[in-house]
N, C-alpha and C. Protein backbone atom coordinates (compact mmCIF):
# COMPACT_ATOMS: atom_id res chain seq x y z
N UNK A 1 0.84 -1.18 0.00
CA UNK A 1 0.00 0.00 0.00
C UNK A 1 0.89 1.24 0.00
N UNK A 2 0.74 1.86 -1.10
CA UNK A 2 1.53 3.49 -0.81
C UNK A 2 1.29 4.12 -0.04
N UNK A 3 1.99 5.14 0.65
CA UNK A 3 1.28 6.11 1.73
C UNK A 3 1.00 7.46 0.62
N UNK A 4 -0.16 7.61 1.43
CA UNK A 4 -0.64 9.04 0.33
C UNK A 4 -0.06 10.47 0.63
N UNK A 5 -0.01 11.26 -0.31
CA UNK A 5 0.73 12.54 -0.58
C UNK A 5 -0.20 13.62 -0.20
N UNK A 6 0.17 14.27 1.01
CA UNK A 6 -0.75 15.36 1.60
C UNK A 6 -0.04 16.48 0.69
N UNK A 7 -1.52 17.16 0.08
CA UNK A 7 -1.24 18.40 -0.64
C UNK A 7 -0.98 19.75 0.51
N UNK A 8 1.00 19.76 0.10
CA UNK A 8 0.95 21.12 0.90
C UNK A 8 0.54 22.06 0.55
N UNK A 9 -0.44 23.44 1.82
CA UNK A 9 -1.09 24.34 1.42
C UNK A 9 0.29 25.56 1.23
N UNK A 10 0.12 26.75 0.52
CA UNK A 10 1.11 27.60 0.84
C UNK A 10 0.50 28.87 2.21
N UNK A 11 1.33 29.02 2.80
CA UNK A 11 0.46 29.90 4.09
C UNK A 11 0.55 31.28 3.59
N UNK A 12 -0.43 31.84 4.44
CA UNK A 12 -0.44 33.39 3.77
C UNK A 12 0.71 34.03 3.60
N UNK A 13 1.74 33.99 4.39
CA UNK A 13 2.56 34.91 4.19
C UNK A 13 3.47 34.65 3.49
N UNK A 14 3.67 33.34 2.98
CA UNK A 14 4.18 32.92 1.44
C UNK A 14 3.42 33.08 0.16
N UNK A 15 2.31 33.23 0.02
CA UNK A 15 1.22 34.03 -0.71
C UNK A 15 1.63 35.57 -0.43
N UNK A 16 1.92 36.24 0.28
CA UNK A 16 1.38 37.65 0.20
C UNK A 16 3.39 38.02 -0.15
N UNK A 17 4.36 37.00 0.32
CA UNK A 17 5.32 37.73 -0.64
C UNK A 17 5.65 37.32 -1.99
N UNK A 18 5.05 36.21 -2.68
CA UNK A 18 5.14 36.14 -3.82
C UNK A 18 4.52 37.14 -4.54
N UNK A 19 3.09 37.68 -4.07
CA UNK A 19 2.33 38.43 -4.79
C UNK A 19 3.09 39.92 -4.60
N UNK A 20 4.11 40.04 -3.56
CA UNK A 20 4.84 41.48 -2.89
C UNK A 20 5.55 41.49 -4.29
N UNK A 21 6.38 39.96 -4.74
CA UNK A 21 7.86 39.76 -5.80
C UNK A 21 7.10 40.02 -6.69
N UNK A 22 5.87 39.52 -7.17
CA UNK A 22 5.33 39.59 -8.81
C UNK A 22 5.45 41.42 -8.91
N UNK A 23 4.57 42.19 -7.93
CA UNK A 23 4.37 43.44 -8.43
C UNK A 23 5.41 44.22 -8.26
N UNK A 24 6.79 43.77 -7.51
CA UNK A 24 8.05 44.56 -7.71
C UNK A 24 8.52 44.64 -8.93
N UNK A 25 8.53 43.13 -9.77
CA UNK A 25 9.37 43.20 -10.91
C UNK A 25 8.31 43.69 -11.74
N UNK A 26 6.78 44.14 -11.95
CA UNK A 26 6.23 44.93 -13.04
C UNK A 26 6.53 46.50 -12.31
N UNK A 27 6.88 47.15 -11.48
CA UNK A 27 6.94 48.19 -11.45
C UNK A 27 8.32 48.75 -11.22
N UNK A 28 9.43 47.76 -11.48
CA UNK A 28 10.69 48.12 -10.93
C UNK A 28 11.41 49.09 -11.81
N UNK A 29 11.18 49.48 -13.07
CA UNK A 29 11.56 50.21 -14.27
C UNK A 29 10.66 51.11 -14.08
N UNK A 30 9.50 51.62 -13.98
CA UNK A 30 8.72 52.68 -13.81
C UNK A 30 8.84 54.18 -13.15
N UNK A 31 8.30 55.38 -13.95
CA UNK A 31 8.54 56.63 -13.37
C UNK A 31 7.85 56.33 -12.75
N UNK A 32 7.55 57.81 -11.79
CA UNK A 32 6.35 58.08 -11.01
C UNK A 32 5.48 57.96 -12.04
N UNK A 33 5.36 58.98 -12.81
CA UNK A 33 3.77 59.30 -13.50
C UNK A 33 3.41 57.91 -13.53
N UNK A 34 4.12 56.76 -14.86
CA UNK A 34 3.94 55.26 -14.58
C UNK A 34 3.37 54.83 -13.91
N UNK A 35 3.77 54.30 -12.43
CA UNK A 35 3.90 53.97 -11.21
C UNK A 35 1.99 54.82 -10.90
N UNK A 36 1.69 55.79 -10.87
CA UNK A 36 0.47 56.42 -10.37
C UNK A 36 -0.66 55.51 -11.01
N UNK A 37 -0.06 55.25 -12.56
CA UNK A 37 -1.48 55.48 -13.69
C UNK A 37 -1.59 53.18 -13.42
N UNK A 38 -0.50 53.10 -13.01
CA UNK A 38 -0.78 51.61 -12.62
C UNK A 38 -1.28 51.41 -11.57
N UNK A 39 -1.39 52.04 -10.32
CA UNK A 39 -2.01 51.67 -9.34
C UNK A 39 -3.57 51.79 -9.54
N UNK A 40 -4.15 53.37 -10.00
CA UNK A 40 -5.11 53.55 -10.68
C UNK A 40 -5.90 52.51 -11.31
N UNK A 41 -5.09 51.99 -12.23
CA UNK A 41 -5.76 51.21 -13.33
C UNK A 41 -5.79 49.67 -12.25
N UNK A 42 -5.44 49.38 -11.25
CA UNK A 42 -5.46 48.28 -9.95
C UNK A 42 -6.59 48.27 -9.40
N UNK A 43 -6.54 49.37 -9.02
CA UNK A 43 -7.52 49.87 -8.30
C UNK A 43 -8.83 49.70 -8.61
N UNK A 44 -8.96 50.15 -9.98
CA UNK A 44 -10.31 49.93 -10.64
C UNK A 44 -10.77 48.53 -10.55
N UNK A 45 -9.73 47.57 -10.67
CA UNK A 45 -9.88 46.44 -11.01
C UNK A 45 -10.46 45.85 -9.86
N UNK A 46 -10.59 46.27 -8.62
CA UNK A 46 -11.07 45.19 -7.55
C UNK A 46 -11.33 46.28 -6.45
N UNK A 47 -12.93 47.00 -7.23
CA UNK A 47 -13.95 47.74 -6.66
C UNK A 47 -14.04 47.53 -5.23
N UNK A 48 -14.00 46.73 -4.64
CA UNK A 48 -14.47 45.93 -2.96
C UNK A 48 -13.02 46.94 -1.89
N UNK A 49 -11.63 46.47 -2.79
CA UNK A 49 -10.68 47.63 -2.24
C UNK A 49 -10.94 48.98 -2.16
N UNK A 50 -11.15 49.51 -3.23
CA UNK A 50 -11.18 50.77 -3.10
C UNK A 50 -12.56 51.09 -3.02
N UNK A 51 -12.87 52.16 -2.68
CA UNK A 51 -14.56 52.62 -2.80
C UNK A 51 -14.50 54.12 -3.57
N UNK A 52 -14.83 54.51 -4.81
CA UNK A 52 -14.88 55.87 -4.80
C UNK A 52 -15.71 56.98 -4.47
N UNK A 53 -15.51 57.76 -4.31
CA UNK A 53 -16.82 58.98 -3.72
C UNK A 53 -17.51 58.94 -4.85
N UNK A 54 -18.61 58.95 -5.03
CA UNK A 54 -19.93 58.88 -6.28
C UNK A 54 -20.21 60.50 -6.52
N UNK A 55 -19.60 61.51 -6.12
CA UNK A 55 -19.33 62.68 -6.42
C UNK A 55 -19.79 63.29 -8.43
């Protein structure tokens, strides 16, 4: 009988610095202006984060 292979989980804080490494190396070449109009365009993307004033 083989012994079975427990799927390791990754824990959050190996999740939250891979996701830290992915967005260093897309913004590591970037000006500011750059750097602004990408967070922006983030932002939009996942409404629940940000909230805007309905102004």
């Amino acid at each position: 009988m083989k012994p079975t292979k427990k799927k390791i989980e990754k824990s959050t804080i190996q999740q939250l610095r891979e996701i830290r490494d992915k967005i260093g190396l897309e913004i590591q070449d970037m000006t500011f202006e750059q750097l602004k109009i990408y967070i922006k365009e983030r932002l939009t993307q996942h409404p629940t984060l940000y909230k805007r004033n309905a102004d």
